[in-house]
Protein backbone atom coordinates (compact mmCIF):
# COMPACT_ATOMS: atom_id res chain seq x y z
CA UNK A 1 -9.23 -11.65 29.86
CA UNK A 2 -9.18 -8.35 31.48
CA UNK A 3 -11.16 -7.52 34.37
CA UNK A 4 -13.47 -4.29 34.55
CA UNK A 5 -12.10 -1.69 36.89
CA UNK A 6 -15.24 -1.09 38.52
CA UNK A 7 -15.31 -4.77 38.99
CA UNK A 8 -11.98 -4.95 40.72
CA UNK A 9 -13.35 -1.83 42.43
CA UNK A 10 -16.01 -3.87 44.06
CA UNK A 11 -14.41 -7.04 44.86
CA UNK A 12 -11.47 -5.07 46.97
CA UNK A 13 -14.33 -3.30 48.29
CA UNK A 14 -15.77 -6.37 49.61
CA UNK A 15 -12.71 -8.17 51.01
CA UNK A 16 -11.66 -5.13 52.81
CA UNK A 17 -15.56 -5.41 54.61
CA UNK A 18 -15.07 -8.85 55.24
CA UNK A 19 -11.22 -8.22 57.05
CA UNK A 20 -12.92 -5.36 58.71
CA UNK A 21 -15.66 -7.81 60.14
CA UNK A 22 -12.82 -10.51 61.15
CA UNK A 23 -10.89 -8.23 62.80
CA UNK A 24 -13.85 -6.72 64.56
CA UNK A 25 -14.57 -10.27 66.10
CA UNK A 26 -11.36 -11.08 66.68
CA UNK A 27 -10.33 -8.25 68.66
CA UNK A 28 -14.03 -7.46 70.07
CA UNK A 29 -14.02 -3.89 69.18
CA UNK A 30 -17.50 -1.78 68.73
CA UNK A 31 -17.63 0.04 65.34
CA UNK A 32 -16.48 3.32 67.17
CA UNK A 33 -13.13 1.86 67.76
CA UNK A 34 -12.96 0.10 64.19
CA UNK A 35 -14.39 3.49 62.57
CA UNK A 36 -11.21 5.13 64.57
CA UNK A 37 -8.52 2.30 63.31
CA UNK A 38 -9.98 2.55 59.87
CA UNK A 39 -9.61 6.42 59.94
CA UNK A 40 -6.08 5.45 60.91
CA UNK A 41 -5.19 3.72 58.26
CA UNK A 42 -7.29 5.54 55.44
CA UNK A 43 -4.72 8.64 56.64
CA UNK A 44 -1.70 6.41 55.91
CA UNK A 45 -3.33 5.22 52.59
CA UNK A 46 -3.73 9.11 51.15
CA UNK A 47 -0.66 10.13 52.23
CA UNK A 48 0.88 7.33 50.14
CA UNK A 49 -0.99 8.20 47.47
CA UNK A 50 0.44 11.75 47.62
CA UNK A 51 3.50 10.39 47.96
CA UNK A 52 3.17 8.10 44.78
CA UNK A 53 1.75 11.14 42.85
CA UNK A 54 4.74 13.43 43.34
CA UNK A 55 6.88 10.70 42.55
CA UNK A 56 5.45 10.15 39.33
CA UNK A 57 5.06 14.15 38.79
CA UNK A 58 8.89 14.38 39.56
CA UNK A 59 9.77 11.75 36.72
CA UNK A 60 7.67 13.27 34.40
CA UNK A 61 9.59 16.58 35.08
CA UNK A 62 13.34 14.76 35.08
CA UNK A 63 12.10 13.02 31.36
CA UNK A 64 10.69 16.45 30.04
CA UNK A 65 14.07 18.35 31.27
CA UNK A 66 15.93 15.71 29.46
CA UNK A 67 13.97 15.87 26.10
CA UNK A 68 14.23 19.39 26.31
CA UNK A 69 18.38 19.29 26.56
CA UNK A 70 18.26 16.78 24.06
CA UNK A 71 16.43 19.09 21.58
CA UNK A 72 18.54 22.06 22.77
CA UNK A 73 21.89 20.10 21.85
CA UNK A 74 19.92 19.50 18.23
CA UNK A 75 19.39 22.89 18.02
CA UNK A 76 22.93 24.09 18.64
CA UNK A 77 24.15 21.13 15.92
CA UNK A 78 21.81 22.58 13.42
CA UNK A 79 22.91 26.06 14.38
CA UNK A 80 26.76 24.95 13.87
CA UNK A 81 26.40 22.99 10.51
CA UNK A 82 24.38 26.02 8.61
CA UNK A 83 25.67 29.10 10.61
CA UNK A 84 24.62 30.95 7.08
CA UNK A 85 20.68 30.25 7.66
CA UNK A 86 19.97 31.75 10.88
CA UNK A 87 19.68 35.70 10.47
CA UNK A 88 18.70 38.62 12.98
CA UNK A 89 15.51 39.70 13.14
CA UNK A 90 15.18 42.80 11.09
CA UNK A 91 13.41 45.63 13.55
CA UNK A 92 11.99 47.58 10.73
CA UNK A 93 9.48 44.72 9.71
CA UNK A 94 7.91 45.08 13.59
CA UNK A 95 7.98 48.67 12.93
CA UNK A 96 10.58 49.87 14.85
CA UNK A 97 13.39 51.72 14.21
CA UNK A 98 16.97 50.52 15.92
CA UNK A 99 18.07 53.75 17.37
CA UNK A 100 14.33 54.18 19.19
């Protein structure tokens, strides 16, 4: 069975409070000094996130760049095998004249 999101959501949530109060005690720090650590760390967690993000924006890129060759080496095969059915396009149907 697959657990909700916002479920999961909520039960990190509450584990993390629950470390936050055990570390508290352990160490005998007010909540200035944990609200400080936690700030810490909360820094550390969004720049990882950026970091996963551009990761997963770069592969995107690499497997679009390598469709796109893929369909560009189609093209040129299609091109080669019926070099009679590709034809210029003819200026006087935009309305222009060559020598203008």
């Amino acid at each position: 069975m697959n657990t909700p999101i916002a479920i999961k959501i909520e039960c990190a949530k509450g584990e993390i409070m629950n470390a936050m109060q055990q570390i508290q005690d352990k160490y005998a720090l007010p909540p200035c000094i944990i609200d400080g650590v936690i700030s810490s760390v909360l820094a550390e967690v969004r720049a990882e996130s950026k970091l996963e993000l551009l990761n997963a924006t770069s592969a995107t890129m690499r497997e679009t760049e390598e469709e796109l060759e893929k369909a560009k080496a189609a093209g040129k095969k299609v091109l080669k095998a019926e070099p009679g059915q590709v034809s210029e396009p003819d200026t006087e149907q935009q309305g222009g004249h060559p020598e203008e």
